[in-house]
Every structure is written in C-alpha cells, then in structure tokens.
N, C-alpha and C. Protein backbone atom coordinates (compact mmCIF):
# COMPACT_ATOMS: atom_id res chain seq x y z
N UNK A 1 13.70 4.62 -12.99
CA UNK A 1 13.49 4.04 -11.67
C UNK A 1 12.26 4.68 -11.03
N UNK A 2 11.27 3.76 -10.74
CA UNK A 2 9.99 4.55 -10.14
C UNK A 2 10.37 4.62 -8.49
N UNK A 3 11.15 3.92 -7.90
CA UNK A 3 11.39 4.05 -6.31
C UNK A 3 12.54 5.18 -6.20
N UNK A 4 12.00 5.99 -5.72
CA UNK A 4 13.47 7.15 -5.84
C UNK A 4 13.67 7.29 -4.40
N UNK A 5 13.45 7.09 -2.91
CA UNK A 5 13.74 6.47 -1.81
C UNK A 5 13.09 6.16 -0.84
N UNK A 6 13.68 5.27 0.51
CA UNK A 6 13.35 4.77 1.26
C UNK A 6 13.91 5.09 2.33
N UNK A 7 12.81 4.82 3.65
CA UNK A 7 13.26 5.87 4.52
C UNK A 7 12.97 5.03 5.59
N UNK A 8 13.36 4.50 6.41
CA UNK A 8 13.44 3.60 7.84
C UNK A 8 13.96 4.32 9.01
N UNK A 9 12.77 5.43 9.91
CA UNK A 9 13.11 5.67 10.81
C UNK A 9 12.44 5.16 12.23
N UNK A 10 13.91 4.64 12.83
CA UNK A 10 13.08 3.97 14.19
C UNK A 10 13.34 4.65 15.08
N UNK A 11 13.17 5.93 15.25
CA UNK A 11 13.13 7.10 16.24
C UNK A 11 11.53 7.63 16.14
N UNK A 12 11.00 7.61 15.11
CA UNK A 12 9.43 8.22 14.37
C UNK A 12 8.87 6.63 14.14
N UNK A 13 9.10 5.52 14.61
CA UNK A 13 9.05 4.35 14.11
C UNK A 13 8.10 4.50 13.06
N UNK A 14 8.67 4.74 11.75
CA UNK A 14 7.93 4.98 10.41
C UNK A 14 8.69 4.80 9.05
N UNK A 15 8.19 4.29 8.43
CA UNK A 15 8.82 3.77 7.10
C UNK A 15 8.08 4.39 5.76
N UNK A 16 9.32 5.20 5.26
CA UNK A 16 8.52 5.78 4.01
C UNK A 16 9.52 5.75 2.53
N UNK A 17 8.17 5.51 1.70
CA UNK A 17 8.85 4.94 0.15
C UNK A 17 8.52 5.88 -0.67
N UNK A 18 9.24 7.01 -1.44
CA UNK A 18 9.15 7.88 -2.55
C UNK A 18 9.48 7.13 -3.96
N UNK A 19 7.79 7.06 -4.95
CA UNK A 19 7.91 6.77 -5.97
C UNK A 19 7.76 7.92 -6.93
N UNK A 20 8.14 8.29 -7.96
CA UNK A 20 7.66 9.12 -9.11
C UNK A 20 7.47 8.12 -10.26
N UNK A 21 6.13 8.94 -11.38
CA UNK A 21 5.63 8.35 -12.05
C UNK A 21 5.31 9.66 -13.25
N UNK A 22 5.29 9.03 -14.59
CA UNK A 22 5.32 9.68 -15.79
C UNK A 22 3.53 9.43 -15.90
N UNK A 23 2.66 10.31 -14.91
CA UNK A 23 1.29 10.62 -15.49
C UNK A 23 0.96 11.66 -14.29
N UNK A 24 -0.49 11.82 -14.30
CA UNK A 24 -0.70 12.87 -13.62
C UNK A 24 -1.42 12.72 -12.45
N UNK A 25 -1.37 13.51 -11.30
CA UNK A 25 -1.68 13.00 -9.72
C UNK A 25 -2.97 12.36 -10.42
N UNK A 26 -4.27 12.67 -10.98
CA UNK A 26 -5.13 12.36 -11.19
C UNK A 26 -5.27 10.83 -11.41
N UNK A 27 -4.18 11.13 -12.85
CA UNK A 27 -4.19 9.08 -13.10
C UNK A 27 -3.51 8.14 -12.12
N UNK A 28 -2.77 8.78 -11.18
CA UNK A 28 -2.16 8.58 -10.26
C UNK A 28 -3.20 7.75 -9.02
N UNK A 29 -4.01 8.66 -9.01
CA UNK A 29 -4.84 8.72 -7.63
C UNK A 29 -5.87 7.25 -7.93
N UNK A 30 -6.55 6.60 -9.00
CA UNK A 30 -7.36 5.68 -10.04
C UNK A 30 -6.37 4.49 -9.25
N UNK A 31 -5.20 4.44 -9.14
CA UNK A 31 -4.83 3.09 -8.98
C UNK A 31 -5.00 2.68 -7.34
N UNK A 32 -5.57 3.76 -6.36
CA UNK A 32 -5.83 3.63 -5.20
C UNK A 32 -7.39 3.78 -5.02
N UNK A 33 -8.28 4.30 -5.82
CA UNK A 33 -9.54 4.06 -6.02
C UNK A 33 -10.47 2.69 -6.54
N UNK A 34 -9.85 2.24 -7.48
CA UNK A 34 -10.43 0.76 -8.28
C UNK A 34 -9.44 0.31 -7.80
N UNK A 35 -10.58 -0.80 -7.50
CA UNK A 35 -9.79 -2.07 -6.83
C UNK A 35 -9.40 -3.21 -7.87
N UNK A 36 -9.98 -2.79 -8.84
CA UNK A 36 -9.55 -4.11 -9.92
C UNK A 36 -8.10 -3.19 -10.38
N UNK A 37 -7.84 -2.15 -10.20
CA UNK A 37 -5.89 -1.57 -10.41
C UNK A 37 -5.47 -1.68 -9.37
N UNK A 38 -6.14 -1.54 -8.05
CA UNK A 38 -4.70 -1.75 -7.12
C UNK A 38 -4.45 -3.44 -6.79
N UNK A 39 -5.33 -4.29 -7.31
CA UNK A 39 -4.88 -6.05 -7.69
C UNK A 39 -3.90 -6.07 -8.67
N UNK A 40 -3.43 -4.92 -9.35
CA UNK A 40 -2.57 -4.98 -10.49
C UNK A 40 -1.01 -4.52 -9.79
N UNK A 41 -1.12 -4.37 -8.87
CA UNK A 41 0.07 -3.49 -8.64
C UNK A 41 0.58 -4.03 -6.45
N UNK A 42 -0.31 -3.74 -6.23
CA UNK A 42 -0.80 -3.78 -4.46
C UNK A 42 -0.17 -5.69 -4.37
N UNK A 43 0.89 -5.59 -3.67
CA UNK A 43 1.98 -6.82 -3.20
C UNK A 43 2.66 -7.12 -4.62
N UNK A 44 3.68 -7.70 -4.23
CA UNK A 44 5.18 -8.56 -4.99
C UNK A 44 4.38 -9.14 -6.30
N UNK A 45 5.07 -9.32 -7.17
CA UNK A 45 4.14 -9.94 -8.54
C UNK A 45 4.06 -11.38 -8.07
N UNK A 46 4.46 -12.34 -7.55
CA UNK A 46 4.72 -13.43 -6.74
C UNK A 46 3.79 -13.66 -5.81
N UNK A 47 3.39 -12.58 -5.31
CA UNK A 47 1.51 -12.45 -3.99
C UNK A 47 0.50 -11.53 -4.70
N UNK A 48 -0.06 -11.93 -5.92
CA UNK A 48 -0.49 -11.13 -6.45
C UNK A 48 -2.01 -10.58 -5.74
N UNK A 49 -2.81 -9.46 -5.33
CA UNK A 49 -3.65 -8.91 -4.36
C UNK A 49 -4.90 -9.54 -5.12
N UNK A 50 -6.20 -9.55 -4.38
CA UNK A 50 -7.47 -10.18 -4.58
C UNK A 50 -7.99 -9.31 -4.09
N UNK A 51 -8.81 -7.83 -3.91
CA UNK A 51 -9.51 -7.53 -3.05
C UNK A 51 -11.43 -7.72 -2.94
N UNK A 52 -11.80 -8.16 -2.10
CA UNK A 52 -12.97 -9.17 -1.82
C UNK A 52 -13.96 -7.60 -1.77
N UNK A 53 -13.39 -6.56 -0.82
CA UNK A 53 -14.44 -5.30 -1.26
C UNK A 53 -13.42 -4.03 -0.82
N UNK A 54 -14.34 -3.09 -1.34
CA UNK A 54 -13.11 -1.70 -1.09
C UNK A 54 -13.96 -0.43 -1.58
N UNK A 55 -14.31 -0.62 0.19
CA UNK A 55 -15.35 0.91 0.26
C UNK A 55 -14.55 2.31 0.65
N UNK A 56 -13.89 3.01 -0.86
CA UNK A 56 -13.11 3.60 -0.85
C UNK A 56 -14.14 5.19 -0.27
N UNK A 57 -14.48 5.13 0.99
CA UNK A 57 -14.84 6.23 1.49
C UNK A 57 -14.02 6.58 3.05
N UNK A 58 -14.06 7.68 3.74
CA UNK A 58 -13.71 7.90 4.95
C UNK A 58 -14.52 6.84 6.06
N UNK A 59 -13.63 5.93 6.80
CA UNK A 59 -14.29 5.38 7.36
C UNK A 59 -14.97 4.35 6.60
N UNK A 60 -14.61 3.87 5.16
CA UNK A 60 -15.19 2.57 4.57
C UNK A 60 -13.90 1.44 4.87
N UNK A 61 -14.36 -0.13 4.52
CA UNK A 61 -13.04 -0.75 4.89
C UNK A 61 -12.88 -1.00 3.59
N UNK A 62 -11.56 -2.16 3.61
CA UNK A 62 -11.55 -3.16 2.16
C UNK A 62 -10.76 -4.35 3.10
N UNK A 63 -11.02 -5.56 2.23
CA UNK A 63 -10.12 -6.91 2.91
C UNK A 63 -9.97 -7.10 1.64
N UNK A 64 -8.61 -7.89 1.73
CA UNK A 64 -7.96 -8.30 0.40
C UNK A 64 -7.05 -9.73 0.68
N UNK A 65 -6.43 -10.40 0.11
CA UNK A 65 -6.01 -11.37 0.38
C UNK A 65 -4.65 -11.28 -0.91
N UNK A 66 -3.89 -11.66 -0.37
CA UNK A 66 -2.47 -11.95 -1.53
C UNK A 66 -2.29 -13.49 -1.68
N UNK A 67 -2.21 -13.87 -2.72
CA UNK A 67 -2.02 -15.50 -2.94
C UNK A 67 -0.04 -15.84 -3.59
N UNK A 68 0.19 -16.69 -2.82
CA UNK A 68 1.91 -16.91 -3.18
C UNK A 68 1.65 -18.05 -4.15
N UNK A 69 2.87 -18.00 -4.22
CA UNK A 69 3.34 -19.51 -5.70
C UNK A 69 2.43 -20.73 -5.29
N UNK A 70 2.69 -21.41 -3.85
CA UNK A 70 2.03 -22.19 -3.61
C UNK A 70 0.99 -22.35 -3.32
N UNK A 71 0.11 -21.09 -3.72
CA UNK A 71 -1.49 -20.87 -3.27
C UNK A 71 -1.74 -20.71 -1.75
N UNK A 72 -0.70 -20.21 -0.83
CA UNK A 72 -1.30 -20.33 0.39
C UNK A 72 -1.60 -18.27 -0.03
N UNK A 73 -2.43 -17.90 0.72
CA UNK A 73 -3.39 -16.84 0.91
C UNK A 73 -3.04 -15.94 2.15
N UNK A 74 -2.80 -14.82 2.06
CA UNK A 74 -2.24 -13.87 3.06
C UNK A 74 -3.41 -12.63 2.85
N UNK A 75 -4.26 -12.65 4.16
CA UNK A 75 -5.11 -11.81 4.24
C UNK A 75 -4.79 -10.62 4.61
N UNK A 76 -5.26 -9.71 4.60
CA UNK A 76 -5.10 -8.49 4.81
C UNK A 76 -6.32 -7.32 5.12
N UNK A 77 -6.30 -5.85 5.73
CA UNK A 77 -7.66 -5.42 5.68
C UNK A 77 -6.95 -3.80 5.79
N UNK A 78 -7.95 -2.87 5.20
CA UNK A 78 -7.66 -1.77 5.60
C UNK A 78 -8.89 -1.14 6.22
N UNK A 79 -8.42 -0.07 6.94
CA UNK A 79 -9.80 0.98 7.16
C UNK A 79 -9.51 2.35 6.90
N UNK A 80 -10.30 2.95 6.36
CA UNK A 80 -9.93 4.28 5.50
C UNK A 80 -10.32 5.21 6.62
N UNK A 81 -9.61 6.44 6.98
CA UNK A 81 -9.51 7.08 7.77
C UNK A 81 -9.49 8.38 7.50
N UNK A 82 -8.91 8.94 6.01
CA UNK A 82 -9.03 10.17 5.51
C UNK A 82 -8.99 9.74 3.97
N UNK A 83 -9.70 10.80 3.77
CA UNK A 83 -9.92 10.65 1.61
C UNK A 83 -9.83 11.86 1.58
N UNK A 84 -8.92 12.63 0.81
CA UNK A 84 -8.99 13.76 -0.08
C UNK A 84 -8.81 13.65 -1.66
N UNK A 85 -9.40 13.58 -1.86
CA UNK A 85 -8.95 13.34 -3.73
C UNK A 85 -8.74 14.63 -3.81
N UNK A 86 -7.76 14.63 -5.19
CA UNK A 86 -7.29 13.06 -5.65
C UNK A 86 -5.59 13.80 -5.04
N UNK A 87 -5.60 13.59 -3.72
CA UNK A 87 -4.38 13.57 -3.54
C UNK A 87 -3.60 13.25 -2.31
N UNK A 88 -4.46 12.70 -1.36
CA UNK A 88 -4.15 12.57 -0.01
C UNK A 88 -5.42 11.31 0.70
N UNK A 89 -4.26 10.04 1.32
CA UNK A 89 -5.39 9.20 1.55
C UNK A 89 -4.64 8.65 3.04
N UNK A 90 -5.39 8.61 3.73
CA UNK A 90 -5.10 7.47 4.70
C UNK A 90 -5.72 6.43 4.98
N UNK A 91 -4.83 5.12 5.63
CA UNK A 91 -5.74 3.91 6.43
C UNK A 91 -5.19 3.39 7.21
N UNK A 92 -5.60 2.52 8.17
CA UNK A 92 -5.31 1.47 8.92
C UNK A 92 -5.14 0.48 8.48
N UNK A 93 -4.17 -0.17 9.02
CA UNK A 93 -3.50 -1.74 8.08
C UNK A 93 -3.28 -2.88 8.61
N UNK A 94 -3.96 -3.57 8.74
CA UNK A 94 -3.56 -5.11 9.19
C UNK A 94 -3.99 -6.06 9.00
N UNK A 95 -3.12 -7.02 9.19
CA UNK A 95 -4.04 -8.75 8.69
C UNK A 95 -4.61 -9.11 9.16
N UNK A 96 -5.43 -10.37 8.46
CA UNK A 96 -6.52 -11.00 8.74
C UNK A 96 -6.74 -12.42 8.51
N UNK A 97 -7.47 -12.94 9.26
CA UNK A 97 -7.33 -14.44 9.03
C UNK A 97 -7.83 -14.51 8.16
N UNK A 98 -8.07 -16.49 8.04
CA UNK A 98 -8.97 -16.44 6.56
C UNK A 98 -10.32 -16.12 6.14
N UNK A 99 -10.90 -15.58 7.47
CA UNK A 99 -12.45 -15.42 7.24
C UNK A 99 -12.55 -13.47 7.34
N UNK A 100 -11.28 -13.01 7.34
CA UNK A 100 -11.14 -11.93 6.78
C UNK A 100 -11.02 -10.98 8.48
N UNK A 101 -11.62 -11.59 9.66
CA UNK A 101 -11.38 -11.48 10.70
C UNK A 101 -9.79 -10.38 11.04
N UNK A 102 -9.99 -9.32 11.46
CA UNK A 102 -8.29 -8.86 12.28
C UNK A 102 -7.43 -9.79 13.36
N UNK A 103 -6.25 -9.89 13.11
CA UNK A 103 -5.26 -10.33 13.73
C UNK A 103 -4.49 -9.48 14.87
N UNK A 104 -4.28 -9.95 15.82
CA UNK A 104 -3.64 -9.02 16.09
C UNK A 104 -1.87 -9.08 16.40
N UNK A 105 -1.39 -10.37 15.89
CA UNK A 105 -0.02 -10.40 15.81
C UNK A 105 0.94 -9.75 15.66
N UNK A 106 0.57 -9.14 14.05
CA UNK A 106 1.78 -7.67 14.28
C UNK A 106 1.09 -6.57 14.43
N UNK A 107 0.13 -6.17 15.30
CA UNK A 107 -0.03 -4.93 14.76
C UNK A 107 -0.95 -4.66 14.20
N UNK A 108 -1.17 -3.36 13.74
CA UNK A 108 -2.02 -1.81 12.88
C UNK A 108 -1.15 -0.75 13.08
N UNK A 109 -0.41 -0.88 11.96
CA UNK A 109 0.25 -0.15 11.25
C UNK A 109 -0.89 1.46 10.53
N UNK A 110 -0.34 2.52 10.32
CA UNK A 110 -1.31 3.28 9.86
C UNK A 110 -0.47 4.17 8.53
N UNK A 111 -0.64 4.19 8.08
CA UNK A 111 -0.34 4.50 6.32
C UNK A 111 -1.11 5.59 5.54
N UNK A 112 -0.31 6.64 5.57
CA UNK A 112 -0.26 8.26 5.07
C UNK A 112 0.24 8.22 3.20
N UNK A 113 -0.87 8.01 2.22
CA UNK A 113 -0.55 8.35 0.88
C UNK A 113 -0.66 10.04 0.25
N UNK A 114 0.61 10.58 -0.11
CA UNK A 114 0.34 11.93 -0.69
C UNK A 114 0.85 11.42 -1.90
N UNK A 115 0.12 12.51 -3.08
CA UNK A 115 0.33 12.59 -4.08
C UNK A 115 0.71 13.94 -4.76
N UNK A 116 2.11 14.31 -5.26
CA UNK A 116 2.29 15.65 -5.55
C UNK A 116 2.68 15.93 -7.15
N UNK A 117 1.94 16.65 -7.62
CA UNK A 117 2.72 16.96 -9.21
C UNK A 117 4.41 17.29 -9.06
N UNK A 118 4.89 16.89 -10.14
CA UNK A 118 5.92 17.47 -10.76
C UNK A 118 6.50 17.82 -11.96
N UNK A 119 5.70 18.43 -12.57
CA UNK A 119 5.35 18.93 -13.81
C UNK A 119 4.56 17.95 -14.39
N UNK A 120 4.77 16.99 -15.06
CA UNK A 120 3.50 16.34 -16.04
C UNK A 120 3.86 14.92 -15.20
N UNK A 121 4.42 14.94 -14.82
CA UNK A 121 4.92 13.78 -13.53
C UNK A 121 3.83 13.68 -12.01
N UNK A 122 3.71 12.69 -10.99
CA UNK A 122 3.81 12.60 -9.63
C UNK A 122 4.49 11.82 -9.35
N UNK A 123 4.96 12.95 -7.97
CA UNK A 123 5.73 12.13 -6.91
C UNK A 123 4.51 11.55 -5.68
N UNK A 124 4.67 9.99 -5.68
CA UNK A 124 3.68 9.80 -4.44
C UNK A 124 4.93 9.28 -3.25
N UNK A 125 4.32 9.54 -1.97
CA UNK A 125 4.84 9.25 -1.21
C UNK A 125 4.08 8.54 -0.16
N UNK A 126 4.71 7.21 0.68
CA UNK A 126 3.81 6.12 1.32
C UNK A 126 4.46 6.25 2.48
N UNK A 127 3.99 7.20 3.70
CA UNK A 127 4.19 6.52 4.84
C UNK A 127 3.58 5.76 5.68
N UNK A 128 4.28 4.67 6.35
CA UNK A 128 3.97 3.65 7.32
C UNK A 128 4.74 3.91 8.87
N UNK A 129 3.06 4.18 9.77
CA UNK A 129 3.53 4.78 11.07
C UNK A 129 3.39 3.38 12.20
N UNK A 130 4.02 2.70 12.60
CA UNK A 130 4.23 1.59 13.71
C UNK A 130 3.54 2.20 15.04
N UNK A 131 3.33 1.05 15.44
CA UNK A 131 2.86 1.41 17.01
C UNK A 131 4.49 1.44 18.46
N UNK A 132 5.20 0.37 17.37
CA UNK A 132 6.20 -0.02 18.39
C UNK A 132 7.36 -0.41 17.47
N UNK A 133 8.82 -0.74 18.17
CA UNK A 133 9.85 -0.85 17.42
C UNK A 133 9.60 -2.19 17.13
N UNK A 134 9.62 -2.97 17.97
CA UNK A 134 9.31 -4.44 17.83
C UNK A 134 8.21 -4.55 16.57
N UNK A 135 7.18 -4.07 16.71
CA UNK A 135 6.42 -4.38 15.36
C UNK A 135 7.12 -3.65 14.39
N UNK A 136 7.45 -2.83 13.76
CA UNK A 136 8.85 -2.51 12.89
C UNK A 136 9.02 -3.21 12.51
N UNK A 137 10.32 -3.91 13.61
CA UNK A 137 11.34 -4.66 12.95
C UNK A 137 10.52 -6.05 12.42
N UNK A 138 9.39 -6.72 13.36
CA UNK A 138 8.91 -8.01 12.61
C UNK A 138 8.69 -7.35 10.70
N UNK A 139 8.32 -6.11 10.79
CA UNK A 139 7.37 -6.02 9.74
C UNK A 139 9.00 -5.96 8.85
N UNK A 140 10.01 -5.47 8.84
CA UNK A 140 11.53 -5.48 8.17
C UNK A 140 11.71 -6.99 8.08
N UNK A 141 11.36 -7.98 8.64
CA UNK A 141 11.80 -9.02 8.62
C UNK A 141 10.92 -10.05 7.62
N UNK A 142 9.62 -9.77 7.69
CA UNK A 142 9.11 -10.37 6.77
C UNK A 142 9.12 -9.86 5.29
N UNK A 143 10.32 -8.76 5.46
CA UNK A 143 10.51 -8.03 3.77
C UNK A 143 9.34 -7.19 3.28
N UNK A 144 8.72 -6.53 4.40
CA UNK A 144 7.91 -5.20 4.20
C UNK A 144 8.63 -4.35 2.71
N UNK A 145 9.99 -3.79 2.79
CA UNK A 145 10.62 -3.04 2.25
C UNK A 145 10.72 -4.12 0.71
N UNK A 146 11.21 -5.37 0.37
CA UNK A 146 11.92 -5.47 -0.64
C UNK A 146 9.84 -6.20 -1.39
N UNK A 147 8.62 -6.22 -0.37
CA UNK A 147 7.62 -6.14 -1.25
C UNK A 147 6.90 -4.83 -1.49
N UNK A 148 7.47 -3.82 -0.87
CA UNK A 148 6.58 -2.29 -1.46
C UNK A 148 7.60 -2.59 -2.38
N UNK A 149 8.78 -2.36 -2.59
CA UNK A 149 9.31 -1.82 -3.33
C UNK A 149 8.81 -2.48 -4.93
N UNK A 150 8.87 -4.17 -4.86
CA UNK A 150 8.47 -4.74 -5.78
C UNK A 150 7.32 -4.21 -6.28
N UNK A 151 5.99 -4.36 -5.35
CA UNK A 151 4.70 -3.81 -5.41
C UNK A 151 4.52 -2.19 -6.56
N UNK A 152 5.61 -1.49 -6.02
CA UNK A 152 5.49 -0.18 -6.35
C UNK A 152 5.88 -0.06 -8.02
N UNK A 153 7.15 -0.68 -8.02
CA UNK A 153 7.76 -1.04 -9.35
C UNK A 153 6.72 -1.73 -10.23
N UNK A 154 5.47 -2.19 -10.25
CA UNK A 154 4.46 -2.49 -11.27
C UNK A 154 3.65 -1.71 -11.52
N UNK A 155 3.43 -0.63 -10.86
CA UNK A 155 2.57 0.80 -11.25
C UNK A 155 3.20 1.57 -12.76
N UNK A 156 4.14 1.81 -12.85
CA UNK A 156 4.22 1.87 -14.43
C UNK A 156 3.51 1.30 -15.61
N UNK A 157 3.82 -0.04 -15.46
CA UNK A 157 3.26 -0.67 -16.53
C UNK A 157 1.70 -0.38 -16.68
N UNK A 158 1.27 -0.34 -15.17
CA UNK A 158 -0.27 -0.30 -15.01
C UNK A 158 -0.84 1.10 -15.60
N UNK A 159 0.19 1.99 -15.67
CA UNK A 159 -0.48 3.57 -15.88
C UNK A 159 -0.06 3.63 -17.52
N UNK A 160 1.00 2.85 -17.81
CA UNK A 160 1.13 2.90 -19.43
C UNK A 160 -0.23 2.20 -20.13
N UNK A 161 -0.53 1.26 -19.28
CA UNK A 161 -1.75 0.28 -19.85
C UNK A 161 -2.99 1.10 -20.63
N UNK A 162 -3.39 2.42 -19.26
CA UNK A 162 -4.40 2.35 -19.13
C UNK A 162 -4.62 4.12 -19.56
C-alpha cells in the first residue's frame, strides 16, 4: 500500500496524505521536477494531467490541465513558493480557466511536499493548507481525497518504470 494515511483536520483547516515508496528521496523528488513524470502520476488515471509549462524554480509557475473520459479539461495552476531539493517543496494551488487564467471559486489552497528516507525507502508527505472551512469542505466534495489518493497510488509503477 503506497497511501499509509490521511489526515482531515478542520481545526488547522488542512489535509494531509502519507505515502511511502520503495526508492530513494532522490528518485522520489524527479517525479515533482519533470513534468513529463508528474503527467504520469499528478490526478485520477481517469483525468490524466497535461502540463503546458513548469518552471520548477522558487517563485516559477506551471498550468496544467486534467482531461476526463469525456474530454472536458480541468485547468489548474501552481506557483512555487519554496524549492529545497531534493526534499522539501512548496506551492500555491488553484484553477484556471481555459485560457489558463486563475479562478477564484474555490480558492488557493497552499501545499507543503516533504520527502523523508526510510532506509532504502521514502516517506513523502502532502500537506494541503485551506484558507477557510467552506473551501475545505467544497474541495471534500469534489473528491479531493479519493483523487490524491488515486493520483498517489500510480507513483509506483512510475518509479518501477524508470
């Protein structure tokens, strides 16, 4: 099991997902750097990710778009806020229309990645910090939780691949 838990607190309004993985923070850290691996893994196998650019620096952005069964297109954007390689990343998170434009419907969400050895193993851990409960819960409702989790669960295959 690569999801070992999940954590929904609406006191810290923050949501956090502990995965472990059979490689090393290093190969670990590659699937958040190239953007042609985090299209391999980054949303549900069902919204599979597109990212259009991904200026993986402090303060670079990326927009990406997820496409569903029926081809409709779910934009998305981040802005990078802290880089430590290879083990500590942050960004800002929110959607975007179709011209890649910010939304401001639900939110900017802000999202804390650590990466920790455990012996020939990492444990990464994803927190997601809300502005408000209300944006939370929309984000619980559109199945935030059951697409990291999906999302997360394809990083195996991707690190056996490669």
């Amino acid at each position: 099991m690569t999801v070992v838990s999940v954590n929904k607190d609406a006191e810290a309004l923050s949501f956090t997902i502990v995965a472990e993985f059979d490689a090393d923070v290093k190969r670990v850290w590659r699937i958040w750097e190239d953007p042609r691996q985090l299209e391999r893994w980054w949303g549900p196998p069902t919204w599979p990710a597109t990212f259009e650019t991904h200026e993986f620096t402090a303060g670079g952005k990326a927009a990406y778009y997820m496409t569903g069964p029926d081809g409709t297109k779910a934009h998305g954007w981040w802005k990078f806020t802290a880089i430590n390689a290879p083990d500590h990343l942050e960004f800002d998170d929110g959607f975007a229309d179709e011209h890649g434009e910010p939304v401001d419907d639900l939110g900017i969400t802000h999202a804390t990645v650590k990466l920790e050895p455990l012996d020939n193993r990492t444990r990464m851990t994803i927190t997601s910090r809300f502005d408000s409960e209300e944006q939370m819960q929309k984000m619980a409702e559109m199945g935030m939780e059951e697409g990291m989790r999906e999302a997360i669960e394809q990083i195996d295959g991707l690190l056996g691949s490669n």
